[in-house]
C-alpha atoms as a PDB file:
ATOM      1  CA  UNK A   1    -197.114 108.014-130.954  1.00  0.00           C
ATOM      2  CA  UNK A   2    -193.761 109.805-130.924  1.00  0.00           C
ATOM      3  CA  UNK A   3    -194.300 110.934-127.410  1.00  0.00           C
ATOM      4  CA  UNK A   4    -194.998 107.024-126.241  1.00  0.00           C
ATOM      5  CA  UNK A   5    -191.502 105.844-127.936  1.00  0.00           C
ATOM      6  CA  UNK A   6    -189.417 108.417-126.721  1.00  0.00           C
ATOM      7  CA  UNK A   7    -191.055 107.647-122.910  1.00  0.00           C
ATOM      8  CA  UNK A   8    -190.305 103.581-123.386  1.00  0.00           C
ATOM      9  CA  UNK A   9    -186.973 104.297-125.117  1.00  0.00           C
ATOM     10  CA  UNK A  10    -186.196 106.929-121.716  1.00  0.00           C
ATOM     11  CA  UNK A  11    -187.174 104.297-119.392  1.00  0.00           C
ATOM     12  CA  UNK A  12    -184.940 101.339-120.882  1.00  0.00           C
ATOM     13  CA  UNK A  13    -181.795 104.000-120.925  1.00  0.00           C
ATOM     14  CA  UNK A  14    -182.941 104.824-117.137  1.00  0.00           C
ATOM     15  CA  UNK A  15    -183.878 101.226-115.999  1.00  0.00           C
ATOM     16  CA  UNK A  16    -181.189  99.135-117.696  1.00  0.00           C
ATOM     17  CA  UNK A  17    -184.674  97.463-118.824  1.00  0.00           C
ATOM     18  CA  UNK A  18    -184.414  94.549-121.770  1.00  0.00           C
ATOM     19  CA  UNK A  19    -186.797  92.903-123.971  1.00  0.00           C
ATOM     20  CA  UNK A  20    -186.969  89.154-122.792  1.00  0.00           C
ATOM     21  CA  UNK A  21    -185.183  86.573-125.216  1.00  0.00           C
ATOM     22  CA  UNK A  22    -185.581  83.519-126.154  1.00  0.00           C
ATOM     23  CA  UNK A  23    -183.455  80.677-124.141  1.00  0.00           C
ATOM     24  CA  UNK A  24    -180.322  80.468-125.763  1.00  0.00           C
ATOM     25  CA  UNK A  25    -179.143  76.613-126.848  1.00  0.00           C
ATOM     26  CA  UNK A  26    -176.318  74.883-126.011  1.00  0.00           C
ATOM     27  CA  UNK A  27    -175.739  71.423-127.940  1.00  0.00           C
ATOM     28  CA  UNK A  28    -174.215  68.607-125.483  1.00  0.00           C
ATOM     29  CA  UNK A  29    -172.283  65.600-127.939  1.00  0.00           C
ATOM     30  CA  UNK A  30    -171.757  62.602-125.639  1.00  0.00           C
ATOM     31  CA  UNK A  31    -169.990  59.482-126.862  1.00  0.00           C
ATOM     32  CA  UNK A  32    -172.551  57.295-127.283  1.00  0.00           C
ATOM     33  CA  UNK A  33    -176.513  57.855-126.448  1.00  0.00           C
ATOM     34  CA  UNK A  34    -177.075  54.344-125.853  1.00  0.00           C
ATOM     35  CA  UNK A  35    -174.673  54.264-122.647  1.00  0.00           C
ATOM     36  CA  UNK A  36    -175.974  54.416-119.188  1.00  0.00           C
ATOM     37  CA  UNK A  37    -172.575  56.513-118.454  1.00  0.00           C
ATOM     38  CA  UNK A  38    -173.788  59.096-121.159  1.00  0.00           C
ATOM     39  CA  UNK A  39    -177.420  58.982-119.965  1.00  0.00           C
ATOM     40  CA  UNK A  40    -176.342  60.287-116.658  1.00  0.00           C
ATOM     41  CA  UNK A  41    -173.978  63.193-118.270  1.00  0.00           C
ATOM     42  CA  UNK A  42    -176.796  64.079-120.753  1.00  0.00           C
ATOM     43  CA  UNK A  43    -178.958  63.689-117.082  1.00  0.00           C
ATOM     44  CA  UNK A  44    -177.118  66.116-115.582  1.00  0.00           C
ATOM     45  CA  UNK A  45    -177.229  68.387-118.604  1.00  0.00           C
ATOM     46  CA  UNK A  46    -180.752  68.713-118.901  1.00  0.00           C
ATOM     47  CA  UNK A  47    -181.319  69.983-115.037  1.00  0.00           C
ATOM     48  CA  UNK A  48    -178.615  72.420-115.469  1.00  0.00           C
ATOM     49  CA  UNK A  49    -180.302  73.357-118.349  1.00  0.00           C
ATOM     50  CA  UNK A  50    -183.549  73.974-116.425  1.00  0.00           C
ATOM     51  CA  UNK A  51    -181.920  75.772-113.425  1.00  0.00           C
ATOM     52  CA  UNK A  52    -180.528  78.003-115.795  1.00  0.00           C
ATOM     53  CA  UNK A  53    -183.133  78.466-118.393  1.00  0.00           C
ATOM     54  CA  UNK A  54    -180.957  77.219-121.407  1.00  0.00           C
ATOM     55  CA  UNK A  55    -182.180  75.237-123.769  1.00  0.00           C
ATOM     56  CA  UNK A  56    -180.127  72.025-124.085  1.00  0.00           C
ATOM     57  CA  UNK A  57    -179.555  69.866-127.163  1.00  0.00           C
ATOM     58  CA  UNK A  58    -178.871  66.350-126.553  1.00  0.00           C
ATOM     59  CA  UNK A  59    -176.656  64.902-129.221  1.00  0.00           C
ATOM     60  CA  UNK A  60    -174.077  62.259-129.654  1.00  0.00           C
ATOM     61  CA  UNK A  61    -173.121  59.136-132.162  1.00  0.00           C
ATOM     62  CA  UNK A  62    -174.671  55.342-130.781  1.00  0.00           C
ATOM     63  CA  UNK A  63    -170.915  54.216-130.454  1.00  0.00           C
ATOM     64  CA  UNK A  64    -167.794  55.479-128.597  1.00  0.00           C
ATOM     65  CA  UNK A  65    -165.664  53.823-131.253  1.00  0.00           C
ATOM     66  CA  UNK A  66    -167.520  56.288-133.883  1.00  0.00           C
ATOM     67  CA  UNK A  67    -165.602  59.403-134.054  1.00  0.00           C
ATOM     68  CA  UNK A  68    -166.496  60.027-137.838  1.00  0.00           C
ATOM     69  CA  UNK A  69    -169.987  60.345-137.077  1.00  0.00           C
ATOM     70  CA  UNK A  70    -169.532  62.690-133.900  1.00  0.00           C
ATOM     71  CA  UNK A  71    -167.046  65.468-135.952  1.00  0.00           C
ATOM     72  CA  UNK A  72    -170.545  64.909-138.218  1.00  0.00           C
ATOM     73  CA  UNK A  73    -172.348  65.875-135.372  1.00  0.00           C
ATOM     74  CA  UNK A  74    -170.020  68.763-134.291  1.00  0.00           C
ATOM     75  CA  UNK A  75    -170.352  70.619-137.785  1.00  0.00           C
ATOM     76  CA  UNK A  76    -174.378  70.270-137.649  1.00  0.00           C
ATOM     77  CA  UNK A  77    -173.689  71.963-134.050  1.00  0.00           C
ATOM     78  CA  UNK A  78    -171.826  74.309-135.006  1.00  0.00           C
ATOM     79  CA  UNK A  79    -173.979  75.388-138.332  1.00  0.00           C
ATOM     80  CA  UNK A  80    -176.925  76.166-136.216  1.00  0.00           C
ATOM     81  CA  UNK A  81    -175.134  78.621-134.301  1.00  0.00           C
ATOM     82  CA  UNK A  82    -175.705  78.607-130.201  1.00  0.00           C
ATOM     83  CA  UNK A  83    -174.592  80.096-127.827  1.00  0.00           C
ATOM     84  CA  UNK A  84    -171.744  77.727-126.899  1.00  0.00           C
ATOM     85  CA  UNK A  85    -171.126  74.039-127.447  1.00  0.00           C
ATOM     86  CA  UNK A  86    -170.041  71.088-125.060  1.00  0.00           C
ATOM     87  CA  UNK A  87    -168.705  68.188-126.249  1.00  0.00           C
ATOM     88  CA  UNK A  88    -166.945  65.223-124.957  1.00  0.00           C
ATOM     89  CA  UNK A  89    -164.222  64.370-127.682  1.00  0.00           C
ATOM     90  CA  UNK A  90    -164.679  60.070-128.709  1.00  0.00           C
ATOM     91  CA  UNK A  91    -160.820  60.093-129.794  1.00  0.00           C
ATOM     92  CA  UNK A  92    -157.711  62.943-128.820  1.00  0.00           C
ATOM     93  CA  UNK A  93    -156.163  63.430-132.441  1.00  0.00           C
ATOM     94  CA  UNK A  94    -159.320  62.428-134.727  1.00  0.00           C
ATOM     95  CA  UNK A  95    -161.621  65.225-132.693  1.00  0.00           C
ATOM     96  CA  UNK A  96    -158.353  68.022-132.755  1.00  0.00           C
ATOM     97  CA  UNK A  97    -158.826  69.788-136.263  1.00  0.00           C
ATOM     98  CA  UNK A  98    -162.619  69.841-135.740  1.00  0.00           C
ATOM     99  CA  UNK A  99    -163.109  71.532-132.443  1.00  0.00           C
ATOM    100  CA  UNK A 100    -160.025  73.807-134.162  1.00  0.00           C
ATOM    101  CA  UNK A 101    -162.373  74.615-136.704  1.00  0.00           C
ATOM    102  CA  UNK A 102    -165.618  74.774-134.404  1.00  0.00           C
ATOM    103  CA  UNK A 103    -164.317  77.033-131.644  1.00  0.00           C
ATOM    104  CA  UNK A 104    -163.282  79.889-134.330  1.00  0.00           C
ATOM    105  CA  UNK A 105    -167.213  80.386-134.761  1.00  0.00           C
ATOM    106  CA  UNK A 106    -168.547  79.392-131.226  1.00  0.00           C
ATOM    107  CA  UNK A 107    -167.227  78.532-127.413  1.00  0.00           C
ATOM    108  CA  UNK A 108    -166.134  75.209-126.800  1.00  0.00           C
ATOM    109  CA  UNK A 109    -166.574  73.313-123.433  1.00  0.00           C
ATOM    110  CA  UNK A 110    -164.610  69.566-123.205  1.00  0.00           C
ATOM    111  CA  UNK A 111    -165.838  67.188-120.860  1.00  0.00           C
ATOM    112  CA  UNK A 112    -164.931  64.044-120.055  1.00  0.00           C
ATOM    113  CA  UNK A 113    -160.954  63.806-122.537  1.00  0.00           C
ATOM    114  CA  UNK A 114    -158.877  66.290-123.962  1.00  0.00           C
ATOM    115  CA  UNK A 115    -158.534  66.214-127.766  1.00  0.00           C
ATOM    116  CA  UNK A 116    -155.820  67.044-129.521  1.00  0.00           C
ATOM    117  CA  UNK A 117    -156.378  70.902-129.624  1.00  0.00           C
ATOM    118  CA  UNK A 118    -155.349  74.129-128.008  1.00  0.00           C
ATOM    119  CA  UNK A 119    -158.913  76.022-128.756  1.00  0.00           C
ATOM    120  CA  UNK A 120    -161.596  74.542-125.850  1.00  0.00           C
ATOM    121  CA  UNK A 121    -161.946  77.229-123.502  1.00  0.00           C
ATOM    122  CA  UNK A 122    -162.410  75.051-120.555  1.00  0.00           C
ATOM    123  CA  UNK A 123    -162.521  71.315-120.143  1.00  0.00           C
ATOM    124  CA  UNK A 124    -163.920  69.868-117.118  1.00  0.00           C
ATOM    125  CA  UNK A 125    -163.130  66.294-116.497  1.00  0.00           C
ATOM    126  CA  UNK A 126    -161.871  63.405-114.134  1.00  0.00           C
ATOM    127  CA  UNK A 127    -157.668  64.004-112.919  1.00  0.00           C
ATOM    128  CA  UNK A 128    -157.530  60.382-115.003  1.00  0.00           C
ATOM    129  CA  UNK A 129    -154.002  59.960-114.220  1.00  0.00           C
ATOM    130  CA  UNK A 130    -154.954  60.259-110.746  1.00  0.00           C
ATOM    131  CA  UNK A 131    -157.997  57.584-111.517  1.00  0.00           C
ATOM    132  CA  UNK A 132    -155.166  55.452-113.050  1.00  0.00           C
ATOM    133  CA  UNK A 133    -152.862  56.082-109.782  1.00  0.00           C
ATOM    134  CA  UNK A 134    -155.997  55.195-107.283  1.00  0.00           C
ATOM    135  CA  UNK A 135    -156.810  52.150-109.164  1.00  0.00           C
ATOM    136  CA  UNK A 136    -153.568  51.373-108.770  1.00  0.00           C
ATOM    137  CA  UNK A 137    -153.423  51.489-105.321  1.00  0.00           C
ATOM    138  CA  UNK A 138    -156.902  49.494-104.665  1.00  0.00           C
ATOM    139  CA  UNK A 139    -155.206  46.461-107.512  1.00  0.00           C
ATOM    140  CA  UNK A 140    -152.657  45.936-105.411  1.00  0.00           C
ATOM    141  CA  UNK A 141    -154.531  45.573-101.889  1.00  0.00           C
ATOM    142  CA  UNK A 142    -156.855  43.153-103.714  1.00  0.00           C
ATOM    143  CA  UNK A 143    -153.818  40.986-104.633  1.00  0.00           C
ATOM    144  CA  UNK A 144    -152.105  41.216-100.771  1.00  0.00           C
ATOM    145  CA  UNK A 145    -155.503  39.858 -99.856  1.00  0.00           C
ATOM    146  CA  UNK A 146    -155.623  37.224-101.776  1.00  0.00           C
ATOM    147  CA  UNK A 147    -152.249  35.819-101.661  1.00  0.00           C
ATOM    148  CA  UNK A 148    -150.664  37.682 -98.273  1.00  0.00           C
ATOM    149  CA  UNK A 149    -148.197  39.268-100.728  1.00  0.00           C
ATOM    150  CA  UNK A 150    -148.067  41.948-103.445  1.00  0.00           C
ATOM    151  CA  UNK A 151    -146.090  39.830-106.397  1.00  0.00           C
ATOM    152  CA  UNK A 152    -146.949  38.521-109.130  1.00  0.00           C
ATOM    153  CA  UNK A 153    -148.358  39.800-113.318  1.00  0.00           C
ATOM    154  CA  UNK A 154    -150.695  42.205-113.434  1.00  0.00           C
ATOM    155  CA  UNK A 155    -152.291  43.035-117.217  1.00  0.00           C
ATOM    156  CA  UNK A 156    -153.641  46.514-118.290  1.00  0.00           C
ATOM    157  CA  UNK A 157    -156.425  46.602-120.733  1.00  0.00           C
ATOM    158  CA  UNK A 158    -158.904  49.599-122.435  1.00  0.00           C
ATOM    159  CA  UNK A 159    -161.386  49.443-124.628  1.00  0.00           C
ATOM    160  CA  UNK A 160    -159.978  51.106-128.064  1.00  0.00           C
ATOM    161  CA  UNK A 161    -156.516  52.652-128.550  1.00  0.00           C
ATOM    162  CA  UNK A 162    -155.994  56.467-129.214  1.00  0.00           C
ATOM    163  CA  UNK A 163    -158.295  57.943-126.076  1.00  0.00           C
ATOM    164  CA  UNK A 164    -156.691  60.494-123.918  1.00  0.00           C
ATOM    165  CA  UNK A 165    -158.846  59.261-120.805  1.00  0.00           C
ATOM    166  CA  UNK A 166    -157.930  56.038-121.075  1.00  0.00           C
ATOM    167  CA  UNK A 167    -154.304  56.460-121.755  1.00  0.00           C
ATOM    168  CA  UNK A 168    -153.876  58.693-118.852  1.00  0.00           C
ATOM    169  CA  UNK A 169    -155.428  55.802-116.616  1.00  0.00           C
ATOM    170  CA  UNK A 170    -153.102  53.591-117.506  1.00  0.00           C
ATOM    171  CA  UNK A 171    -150.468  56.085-117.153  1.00  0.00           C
ATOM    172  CA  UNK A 172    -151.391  56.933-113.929  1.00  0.00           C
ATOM    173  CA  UNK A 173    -151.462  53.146-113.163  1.00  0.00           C
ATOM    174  CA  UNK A 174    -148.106  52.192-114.303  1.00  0.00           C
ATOM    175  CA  UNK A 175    -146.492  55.205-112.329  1.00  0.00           C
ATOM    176  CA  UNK A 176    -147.513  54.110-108.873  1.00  0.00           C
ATOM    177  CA  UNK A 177    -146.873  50.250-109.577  1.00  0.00           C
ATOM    178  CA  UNK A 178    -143.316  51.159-110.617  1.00  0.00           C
ATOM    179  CA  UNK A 179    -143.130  53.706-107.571  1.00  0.00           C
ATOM    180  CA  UNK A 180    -144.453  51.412-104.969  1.00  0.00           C
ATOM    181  CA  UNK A 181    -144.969  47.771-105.914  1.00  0.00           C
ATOM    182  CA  UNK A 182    -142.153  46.900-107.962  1.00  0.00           C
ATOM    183  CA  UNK A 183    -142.714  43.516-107.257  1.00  0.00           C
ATOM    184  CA  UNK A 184    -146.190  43.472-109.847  1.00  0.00           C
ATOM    185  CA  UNK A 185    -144.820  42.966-113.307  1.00  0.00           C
ATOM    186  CA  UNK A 186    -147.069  44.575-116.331  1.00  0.00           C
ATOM    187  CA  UNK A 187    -146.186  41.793-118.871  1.00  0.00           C
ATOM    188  CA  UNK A 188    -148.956  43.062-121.447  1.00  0.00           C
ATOM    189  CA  UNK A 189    -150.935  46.281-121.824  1.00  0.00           C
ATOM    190  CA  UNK A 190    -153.283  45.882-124.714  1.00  0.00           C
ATOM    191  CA  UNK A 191    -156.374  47.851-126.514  1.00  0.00           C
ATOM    192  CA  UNK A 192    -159.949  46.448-127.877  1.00  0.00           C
ATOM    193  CA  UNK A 193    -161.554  47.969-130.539  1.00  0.00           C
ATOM    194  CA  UNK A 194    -164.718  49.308-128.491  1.00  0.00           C
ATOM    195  CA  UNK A 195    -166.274  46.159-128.386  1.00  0.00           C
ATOM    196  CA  UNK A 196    -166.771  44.224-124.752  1.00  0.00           C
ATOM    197  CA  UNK A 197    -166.311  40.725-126.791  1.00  0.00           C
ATOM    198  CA  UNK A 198    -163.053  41.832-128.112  1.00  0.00           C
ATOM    199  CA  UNK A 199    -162.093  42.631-124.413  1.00  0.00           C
ATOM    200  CA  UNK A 200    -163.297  39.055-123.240  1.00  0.00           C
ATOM    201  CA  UNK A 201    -161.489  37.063-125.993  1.00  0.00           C
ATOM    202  CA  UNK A 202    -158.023  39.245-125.871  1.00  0.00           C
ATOM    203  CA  UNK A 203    -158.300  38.326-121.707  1.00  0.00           C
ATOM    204  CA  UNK A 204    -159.178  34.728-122.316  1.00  0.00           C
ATOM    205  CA  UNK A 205    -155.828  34.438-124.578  1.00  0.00           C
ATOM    206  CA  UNK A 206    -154.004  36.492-121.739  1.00  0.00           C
ATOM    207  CA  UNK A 207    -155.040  33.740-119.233  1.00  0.00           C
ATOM    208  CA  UNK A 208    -154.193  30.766-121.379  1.00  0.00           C
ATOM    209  CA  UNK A 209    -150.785  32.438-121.993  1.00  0.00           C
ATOM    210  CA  UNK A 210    -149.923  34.018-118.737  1.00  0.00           C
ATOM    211  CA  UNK A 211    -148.455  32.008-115.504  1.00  0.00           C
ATOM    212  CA  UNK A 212    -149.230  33.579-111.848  1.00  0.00           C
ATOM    213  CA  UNK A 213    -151.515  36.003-113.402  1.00  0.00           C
ATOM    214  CA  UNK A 214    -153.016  38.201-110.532  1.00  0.00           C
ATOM    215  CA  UNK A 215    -154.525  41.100-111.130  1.00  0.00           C
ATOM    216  CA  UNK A 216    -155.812  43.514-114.318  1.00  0.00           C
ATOM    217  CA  UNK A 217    -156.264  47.059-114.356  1.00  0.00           C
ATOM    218  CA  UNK A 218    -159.530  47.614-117.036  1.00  0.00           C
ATOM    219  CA  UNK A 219    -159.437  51.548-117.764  1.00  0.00           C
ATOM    220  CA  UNK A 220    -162.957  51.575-118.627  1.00  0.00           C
ATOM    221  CA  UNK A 221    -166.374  49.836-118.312  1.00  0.00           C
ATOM    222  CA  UNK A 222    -166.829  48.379-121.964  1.00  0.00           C
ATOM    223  CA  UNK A 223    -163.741  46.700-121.542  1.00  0.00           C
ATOM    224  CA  UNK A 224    -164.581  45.957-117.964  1.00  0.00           C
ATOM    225  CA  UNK A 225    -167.765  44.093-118.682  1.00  0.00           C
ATOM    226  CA  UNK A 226    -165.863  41.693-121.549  1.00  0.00           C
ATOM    227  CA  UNK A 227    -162.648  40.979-119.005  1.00  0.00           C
ATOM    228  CA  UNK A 228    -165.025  40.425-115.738  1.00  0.00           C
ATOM    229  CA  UNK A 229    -166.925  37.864-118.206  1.00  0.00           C
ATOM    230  CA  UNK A 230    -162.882  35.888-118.886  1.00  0.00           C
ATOM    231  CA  UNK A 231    -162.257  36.015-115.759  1.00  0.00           C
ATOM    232  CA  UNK A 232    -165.377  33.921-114.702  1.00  0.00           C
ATOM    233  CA  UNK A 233    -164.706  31.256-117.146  1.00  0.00           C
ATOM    234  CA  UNK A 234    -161.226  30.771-115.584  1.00  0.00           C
ATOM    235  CA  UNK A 235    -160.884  27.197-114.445  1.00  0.00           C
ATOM    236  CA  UNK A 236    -157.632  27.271-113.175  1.00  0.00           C
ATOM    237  CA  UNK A 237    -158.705  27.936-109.383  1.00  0.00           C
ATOM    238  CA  UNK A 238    -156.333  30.961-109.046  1.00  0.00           C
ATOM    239  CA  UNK A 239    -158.027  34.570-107.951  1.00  0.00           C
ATOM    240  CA  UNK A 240    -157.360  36.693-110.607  1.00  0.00           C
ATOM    241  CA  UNK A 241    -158.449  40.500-108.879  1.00  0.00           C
ATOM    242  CA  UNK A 242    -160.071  43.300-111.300  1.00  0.00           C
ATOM    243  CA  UNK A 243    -159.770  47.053-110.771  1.00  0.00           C
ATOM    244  CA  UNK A 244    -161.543  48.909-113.166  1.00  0.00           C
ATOM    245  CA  UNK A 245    -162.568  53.151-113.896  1.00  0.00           C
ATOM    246  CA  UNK A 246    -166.146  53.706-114.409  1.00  0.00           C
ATOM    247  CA  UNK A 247    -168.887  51.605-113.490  1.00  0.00           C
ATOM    248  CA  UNK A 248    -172.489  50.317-114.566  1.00  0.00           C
ATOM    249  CA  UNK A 249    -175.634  48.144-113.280  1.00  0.00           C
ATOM    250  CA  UNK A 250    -173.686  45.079-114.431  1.00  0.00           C
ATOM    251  CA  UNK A 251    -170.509  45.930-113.016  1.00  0.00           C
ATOM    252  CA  UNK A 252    -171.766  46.660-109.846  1.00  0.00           C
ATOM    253  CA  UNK A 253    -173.416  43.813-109.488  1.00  0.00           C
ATOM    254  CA  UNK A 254    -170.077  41.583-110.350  1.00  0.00           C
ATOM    255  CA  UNK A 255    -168.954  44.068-107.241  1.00  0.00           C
ATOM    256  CA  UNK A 256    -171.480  42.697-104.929  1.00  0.00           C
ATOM    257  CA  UNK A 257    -170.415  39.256-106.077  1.00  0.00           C
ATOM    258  CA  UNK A 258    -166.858  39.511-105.356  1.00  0.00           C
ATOM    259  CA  UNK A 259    -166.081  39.505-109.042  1.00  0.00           C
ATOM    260  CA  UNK A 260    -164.496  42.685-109.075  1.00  0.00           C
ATOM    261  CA  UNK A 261    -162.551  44.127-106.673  1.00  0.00           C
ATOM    262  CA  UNK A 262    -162.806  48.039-106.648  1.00  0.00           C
ATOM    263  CA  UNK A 263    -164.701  50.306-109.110  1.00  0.00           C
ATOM    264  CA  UNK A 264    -162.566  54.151-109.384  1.00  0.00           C
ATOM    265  CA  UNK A 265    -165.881  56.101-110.326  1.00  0.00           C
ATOM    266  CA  UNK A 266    -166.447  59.545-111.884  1.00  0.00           C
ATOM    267  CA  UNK A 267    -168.542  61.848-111.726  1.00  0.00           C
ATOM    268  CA  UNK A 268    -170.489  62.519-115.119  1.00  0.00           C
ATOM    269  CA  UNK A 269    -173.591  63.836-113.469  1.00  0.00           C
ATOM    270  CA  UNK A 270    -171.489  67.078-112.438  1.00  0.00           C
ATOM    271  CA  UNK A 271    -169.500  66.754-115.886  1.00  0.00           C
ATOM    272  CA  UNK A 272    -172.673  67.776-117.654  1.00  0.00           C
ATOM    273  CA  UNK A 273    -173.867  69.490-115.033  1.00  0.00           C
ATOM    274  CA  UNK A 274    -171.090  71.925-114.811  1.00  0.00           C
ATOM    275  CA  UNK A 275    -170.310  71.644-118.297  1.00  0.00           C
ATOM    276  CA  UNK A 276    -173.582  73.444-119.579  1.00  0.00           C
ATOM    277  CA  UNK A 277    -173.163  75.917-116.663  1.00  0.00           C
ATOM    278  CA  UNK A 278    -169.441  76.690-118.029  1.00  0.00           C
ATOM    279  CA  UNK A 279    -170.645  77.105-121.436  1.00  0.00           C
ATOM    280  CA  UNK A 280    -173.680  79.582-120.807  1.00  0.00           C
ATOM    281  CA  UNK A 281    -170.670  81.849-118.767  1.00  0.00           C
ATOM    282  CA  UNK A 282    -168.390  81.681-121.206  1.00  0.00           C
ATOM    283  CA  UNK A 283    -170.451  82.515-124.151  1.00  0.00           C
ATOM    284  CA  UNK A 284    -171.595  85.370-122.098  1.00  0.00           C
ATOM    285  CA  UNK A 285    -167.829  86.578-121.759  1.00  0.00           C
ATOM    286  CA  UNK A 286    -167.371  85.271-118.341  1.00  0.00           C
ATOM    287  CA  UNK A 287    -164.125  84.150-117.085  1.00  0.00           C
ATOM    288  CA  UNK A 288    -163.995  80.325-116.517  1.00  0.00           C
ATOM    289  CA  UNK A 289    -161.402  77.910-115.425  1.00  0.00           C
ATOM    290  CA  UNK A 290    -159.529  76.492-117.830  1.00  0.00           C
ATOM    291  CA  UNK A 291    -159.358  72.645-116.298  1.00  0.00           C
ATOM    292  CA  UNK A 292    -161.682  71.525-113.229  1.00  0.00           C
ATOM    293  CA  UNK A 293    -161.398  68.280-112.483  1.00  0.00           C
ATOM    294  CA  UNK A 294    -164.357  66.578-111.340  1.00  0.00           C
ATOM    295  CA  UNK A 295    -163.089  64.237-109.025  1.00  0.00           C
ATOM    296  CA  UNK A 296    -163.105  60.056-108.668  1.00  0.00           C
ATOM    297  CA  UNK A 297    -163.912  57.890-105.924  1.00  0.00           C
ATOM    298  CA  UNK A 298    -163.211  54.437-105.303  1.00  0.00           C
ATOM    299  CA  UNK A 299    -166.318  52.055-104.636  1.00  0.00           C
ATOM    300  CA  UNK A 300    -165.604  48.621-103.250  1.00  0.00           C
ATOM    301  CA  UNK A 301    -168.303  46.173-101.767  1.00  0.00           C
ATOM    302  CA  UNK A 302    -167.205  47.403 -98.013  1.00  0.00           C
ATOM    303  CA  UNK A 303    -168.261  51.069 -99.190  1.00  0.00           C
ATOM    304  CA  UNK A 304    -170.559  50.146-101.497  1.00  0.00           C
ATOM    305  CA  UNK A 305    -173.705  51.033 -99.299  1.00  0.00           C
ATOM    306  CA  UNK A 306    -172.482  54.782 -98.432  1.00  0.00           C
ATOM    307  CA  UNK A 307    -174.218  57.967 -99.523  1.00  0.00           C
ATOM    308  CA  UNK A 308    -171.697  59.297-101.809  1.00  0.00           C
ATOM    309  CA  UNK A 309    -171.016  55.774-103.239  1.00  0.00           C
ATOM    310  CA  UNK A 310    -175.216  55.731-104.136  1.00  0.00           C
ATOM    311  CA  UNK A 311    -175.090  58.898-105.439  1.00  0.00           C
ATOM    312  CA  UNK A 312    -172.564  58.643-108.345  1.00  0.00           C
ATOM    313  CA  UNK A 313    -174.081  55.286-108.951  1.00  0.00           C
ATOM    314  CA  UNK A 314    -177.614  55.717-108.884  1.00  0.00           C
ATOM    315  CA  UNK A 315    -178.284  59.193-109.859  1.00  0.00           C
ATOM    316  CA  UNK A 316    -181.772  60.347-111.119  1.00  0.00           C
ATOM    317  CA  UNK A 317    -181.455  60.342-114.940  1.00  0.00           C
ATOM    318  CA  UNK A 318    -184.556  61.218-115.718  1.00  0.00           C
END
């Protein structure tokens, strides 16, 4: 019996050979589950996970507005000790102190927004200022079309305040309108509270209360949906364009109609794609860049039909 371990414990020092392991888990926290956006991240997740042989664990709270609950998540995450965590942080100072806390036990990938935190070893995510900037851009050849000149009030508007995505957007928006269309006044710039009916009624007082009103810059798709939705109801006659970042069934369809304008889309199948692919090298020791950005594209109806237009908008989730 002696004899036998001594020849298996020769071979492994001659071979390199290893016992198999199990597959090791990484956790992926989303915003909210319930969002087709999220589906396709956790989409892109799961077939990274199988091309890799990681186990994935799908996990995120049912609203982006509910940070509490995903720092509740993060700590159950973190308890059950993987090999490396992604997360996408729901708000940039609430989400700071926890992944603080997290990444001094475990490696932590961002996807999606930055937090308000020093400690995630890599965070892979859209340029948003340069979302912001193309958006920007696409707003104000929607309003020369319309009226044959690029004046006029333009409105910004995001879901929910405090979200490093979002305020980078509109960042990136406001640089290139003061840069190159000077004559597009901002004269409001205002933040829902998550909800796509507080986004509709905060645009339907903007339109009662705004003369030569033109264009608005929407940094996101729940407050897309609401403002597309004020917009319609507008009597007045006058073509009010919408940009917007990010896009879903319902806002592609108000593309197709003429509703919108211009859609600046992401890329979240590659966000949790590449997200789970970063974590597995990093918890193995593996150098990894420290920001990737994983690119936007701008979707109008005239582009609508392309390849690379259908595949960041209809992507296999399943």
């Amino acid at each position: 019996m002696r004899k036998l371990l001594f020849v298996a414990a020769l071979g492994a020092a001659v071979t390199g050979w290893q016992a198999p392991t199990r597959a090791q888990t990484i956790p992926i926290i989303v915003k909210d589950t319930t969002s087709f956006y999220w589906q396709i991240v956790l989409a892109g997740a799961r077939k990274a996970g199988q091309d890799l042989g990681v186990s994935v664990v799908e996990l995120g709270a049912q609203s982006e507005s509910d940070a509490n609950g995903q720092i509740a998540i993060l700590a159950k995450a973190v308890a059950a000790n993987p090999a490396a965590i992604v997360i996408a942080p729901a708000q940039f100072a609430a989400l700071g102190g926890p992944i603080d806390d997290a990444a001094k036990k475990v490696k932590i990938i961002g996807i999606e927004s930055a937090a308000d935190t020093k400690a995630m070893t890599s965070l892979l995510a859209t340029d948003n200022v340069k979302a912001g900037r193309i958006a920007a851009d696409a707003l104000a050849t929607a309003i020369t079309r319309s009226y044959a000149d690029t004046e006029g009030n333009v409105v910004v508007i995001s879901s929910m305040p405090g979200v490093a995505a979002l305020d980078q957007r509109v960042q990136g928006f406001r640089e290139v309108l003061a840069a190159n269309y000077r004559a597009l006044a901002i004269v409001a710039d205002k933040a829902a509270d998550g909800k796509p009916m507080t986004a509709f009624n905060t645009m339907k007082d903007i339109i009662a209360n705004t003369e030569d009103l033109r264009g608005v810059f929407v940094a996101d798709p729940i407050a897309a949906r609401g403002v597309a939705e004020a917009v319609a109801e507008n009597k007045s006659g006058d073509k009010i364009n919408i940009v917007g970042v990010g896009a879903d069934e319902k806002l592609v369809e108000l593309l197709k109609a003429d509703a919108i304008a211009g859609l600046v889309v992401e890329d979240p199948f590659r966000m949790g794609y590449d997200g789970v692919k970063t974590a597995l090298a990093a918890s193995k020791g593996e150098p990894v860049t420290a920001n990737v950005d994983t690119g936007a594209t701008l979707v109008t109806k005239a582009n609508l039909s392309s390849a690379r237009s259908q595949e960041l908008l209809n992507p296999n989730i399943k």
